[in-house]
C-alpha atoms as a PDB file:
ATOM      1  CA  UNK A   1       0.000   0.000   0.000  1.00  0.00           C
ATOM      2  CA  UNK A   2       1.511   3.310  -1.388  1.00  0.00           C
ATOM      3  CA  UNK A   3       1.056   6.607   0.816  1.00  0.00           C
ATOM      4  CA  UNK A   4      -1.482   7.727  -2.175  1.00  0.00           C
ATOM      5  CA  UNK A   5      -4.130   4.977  -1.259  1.00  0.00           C
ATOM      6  CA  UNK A   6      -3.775   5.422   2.515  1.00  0.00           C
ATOM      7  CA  UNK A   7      -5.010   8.953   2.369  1.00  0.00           C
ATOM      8  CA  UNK A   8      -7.584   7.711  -0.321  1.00  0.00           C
ATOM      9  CA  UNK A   9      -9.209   5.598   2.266  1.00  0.00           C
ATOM     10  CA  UNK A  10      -8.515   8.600   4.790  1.00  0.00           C
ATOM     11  CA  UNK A  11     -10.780  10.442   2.777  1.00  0.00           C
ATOM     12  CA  UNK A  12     -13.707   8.828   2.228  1.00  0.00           C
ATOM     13  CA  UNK A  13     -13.526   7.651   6.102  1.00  0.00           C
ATOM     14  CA  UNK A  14     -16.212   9.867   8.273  1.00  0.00           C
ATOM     15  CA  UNK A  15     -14.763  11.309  11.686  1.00  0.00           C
ATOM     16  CA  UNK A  16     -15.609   9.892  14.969  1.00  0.00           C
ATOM     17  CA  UNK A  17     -17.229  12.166  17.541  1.00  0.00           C
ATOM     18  CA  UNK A  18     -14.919  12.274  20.836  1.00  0.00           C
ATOM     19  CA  UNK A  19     -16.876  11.096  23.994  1.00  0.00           C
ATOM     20  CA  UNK A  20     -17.663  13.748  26.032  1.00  0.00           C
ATOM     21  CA  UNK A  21     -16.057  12.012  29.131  1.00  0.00           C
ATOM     22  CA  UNK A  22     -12.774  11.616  27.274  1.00  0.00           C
ATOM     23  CA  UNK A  23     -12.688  15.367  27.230  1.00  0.00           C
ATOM     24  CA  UNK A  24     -12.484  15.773  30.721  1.00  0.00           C
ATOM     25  CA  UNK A  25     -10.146  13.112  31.589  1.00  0.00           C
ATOM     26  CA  UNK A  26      -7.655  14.823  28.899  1.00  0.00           C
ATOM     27  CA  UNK A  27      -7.996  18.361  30.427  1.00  0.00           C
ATOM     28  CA  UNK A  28      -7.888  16.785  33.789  1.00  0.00           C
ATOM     29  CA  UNK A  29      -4.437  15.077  33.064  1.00  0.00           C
ATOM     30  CA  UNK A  30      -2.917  18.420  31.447  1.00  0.00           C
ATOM     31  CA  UNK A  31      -3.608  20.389  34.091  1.00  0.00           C
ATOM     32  CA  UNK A  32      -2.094  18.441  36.719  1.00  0.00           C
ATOM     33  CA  UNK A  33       0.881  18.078  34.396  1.00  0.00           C
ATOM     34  CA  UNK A  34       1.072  21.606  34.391  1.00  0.00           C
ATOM     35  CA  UNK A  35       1.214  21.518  37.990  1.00  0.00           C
ATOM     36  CA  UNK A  36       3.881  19.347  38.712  1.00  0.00           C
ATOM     37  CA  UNK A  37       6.312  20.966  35.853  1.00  0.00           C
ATOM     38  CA  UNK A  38       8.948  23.542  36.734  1.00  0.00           C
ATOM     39  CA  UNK A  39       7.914  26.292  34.808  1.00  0.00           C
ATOM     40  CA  UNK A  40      10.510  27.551  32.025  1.00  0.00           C
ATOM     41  CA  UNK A  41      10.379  31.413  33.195  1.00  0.00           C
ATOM     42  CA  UNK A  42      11.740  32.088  36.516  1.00  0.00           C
ATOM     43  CA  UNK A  43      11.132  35.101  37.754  1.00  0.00           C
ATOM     44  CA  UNK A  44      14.249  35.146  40.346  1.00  0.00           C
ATOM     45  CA  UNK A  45      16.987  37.341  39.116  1.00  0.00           C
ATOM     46  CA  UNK A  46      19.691  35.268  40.370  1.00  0.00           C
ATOM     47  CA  UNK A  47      18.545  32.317  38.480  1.00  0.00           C
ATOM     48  CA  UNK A  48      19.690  33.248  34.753  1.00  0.00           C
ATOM     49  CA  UNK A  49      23.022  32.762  35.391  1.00  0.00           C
ATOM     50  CA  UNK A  50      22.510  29.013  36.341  1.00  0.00           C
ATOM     51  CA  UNK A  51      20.578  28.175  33.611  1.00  0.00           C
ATOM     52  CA  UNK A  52      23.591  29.973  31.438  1.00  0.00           C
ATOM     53  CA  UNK A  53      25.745  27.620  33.207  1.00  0.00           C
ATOM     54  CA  UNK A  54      23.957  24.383  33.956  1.00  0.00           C
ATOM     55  CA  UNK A  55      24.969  21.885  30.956  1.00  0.00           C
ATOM     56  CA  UNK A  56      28.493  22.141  32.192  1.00  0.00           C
ATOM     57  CA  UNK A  57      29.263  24.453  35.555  1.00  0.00           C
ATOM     58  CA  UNK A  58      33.104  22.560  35.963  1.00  0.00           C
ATOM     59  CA  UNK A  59      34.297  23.800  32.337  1.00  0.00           C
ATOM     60  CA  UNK A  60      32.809  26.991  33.405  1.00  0.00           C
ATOM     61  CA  UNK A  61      34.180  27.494  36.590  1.00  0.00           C
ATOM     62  CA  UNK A  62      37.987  25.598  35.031  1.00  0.00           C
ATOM     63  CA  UNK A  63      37.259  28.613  32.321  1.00  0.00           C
ATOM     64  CA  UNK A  64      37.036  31.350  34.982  1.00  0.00           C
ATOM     65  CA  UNK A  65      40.071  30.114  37.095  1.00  0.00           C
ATOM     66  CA  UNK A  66      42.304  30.220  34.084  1.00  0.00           C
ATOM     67  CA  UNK A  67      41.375  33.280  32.904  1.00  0.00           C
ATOM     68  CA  UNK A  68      42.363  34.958  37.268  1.00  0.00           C
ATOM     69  CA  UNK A  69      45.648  32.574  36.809  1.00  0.00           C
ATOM     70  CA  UNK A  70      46.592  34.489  33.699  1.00  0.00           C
ATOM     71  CA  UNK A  71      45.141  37.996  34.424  1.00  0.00           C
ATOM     72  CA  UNK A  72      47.222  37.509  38.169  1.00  0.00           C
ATOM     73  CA  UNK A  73      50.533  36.794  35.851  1.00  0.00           C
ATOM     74  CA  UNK A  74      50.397  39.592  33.721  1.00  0.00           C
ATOM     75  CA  UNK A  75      49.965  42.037  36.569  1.00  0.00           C
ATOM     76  CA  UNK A  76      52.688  40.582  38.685  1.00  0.00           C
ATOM     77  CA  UNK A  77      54.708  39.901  35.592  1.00  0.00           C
ATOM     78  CA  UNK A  78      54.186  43.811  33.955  1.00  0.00           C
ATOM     79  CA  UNK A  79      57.172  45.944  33.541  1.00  0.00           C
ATOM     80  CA  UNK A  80      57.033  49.436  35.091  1.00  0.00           C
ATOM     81  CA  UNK A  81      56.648  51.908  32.382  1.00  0.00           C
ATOM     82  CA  UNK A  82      59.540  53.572  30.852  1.00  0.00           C
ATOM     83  CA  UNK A  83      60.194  56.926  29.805  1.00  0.00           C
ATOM     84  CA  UNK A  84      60.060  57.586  26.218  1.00  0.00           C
ATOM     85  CA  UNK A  85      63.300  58.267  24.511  1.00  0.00           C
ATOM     86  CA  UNK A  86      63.751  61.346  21.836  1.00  0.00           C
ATOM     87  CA  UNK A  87      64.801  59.696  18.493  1.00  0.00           C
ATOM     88  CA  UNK A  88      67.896  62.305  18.520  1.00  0.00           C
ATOM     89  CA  UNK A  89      69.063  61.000  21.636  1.00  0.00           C
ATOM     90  CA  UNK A  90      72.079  59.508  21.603  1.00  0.00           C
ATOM     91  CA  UNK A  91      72.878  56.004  22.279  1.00  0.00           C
ATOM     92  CA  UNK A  92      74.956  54.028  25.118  1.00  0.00           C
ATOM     93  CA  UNK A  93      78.452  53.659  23.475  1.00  0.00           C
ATOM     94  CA  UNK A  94      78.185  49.639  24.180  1.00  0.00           C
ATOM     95  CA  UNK A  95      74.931  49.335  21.944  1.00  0.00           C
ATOM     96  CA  UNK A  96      77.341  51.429  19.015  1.00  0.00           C
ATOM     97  CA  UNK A  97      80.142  49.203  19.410  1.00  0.00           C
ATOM     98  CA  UNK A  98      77.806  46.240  19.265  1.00  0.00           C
ATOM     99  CA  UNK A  99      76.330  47.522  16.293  1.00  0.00           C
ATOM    100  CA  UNK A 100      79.377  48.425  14.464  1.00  0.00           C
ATOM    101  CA  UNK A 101      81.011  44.456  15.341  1.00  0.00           C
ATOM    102  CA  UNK A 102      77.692  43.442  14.092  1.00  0.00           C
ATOM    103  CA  UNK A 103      78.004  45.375  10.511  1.00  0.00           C
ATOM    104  CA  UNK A 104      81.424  43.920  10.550  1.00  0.00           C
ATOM    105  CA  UNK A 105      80.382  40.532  11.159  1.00  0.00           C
ATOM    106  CA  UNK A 106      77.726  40.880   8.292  1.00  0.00           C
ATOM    107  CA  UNK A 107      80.381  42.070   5.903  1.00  0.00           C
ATOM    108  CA  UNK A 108      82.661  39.303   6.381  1.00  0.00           C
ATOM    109  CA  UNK A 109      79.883  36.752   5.877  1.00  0.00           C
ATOM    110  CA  UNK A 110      78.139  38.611   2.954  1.00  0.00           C
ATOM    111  CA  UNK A 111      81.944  38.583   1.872  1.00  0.00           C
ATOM    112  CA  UNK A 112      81.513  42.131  -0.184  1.00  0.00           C
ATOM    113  CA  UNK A 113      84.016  44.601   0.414  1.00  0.00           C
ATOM    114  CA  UNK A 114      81.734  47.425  -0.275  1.00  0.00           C
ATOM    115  CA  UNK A 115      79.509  45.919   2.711  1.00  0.00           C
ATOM    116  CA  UNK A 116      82.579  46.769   5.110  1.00  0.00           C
ATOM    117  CA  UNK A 117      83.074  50.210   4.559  1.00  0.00           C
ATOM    118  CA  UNK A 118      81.848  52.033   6.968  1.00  0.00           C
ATOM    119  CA  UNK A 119      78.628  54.409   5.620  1.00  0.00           C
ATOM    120  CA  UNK A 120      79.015  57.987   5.194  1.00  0.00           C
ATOM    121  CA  UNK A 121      77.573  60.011   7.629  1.00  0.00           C
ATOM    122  CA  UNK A 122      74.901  62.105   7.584  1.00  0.00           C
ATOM    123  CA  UNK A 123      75.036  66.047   6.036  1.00  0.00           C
ATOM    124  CA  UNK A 124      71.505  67.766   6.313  1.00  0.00           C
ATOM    125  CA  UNK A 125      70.750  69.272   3.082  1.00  0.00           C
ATOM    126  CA  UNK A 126      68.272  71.995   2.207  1.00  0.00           C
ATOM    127  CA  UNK A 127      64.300  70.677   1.638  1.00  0.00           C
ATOM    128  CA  UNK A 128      63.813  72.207  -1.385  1.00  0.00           C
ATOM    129  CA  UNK A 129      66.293  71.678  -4.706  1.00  0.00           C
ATOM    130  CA  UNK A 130      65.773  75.042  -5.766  1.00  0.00           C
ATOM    131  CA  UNK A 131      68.150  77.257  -5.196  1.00  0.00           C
ATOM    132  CA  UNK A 132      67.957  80.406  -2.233  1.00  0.00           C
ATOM    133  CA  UNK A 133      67.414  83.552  -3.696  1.00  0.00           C
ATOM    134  CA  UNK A 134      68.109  86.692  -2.121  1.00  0.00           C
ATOM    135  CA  UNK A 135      64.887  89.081  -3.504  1.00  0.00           C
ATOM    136  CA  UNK A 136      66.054  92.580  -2.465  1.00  0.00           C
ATOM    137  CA  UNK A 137      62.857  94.887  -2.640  1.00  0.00           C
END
């Protein structure tokens, strides 16, 4: 028997009046089920965050004590804040020496004699490439 021919014979079938007694008994039953269920809305306010955390409190709670352990590291752990430096300032002599052995180093290993020479230093030069003029009015 296909699904077509069930609901064939569905149709032409004529629908049974409920007894009236039936009725009762069915409301009867619901309403005491009613009863005896925990309703879903609780108006406590306290209560939403157990519900949040009910399929699972330990991963919860493991959650939250990682989260102190770290935050309790970093703060004990934190360096005290240093003063900014100017960019102009100039540097420890050890940190130019190391940097200079360091170029050196480089050089040798690169093995290009231009990469040894030391780099020329630094002459300001004007902002503009045209030239200064002297307007006398």
């Amino acid at each position: 028997m296909n699904p077509d021919d069930f609901e064939k014979r569905l149709e032409h079938q004529r629908l049974r009046p409920i007894p009236g007694a039936w009725r009762g008994e069915i409301l009867d039953a619901a309403r005491r089920a009613r009863d005896h269920q925990p309703s879903t809305f609780n108006p406590q306010p306290a209560s939403w965050w157990r519900e949040l955390l009910w399929p699972c409190p330990q991963a919860w709670a493991g959650l939250a004590a990682v989260w102190v352990l770290i935050l309790a590291l970093n703060s004990v752990t934190r360096e005290p804040a240093r003063s900014a430096r100017s960019p102009n300032a100039p540097r420890a002599p050890e940190v130019l020496m190391a940097l200079r052995e360091h170029r050196r180093l480089l050089a040798e290993l690169i093995g290009s004699p231009t990469a040894a020479e030391q780099p020329k230093p630094f002459e300001p030069r004007p902002r503009s490439e045209r030239s200064q003029r002297i307007v006398a009015a």
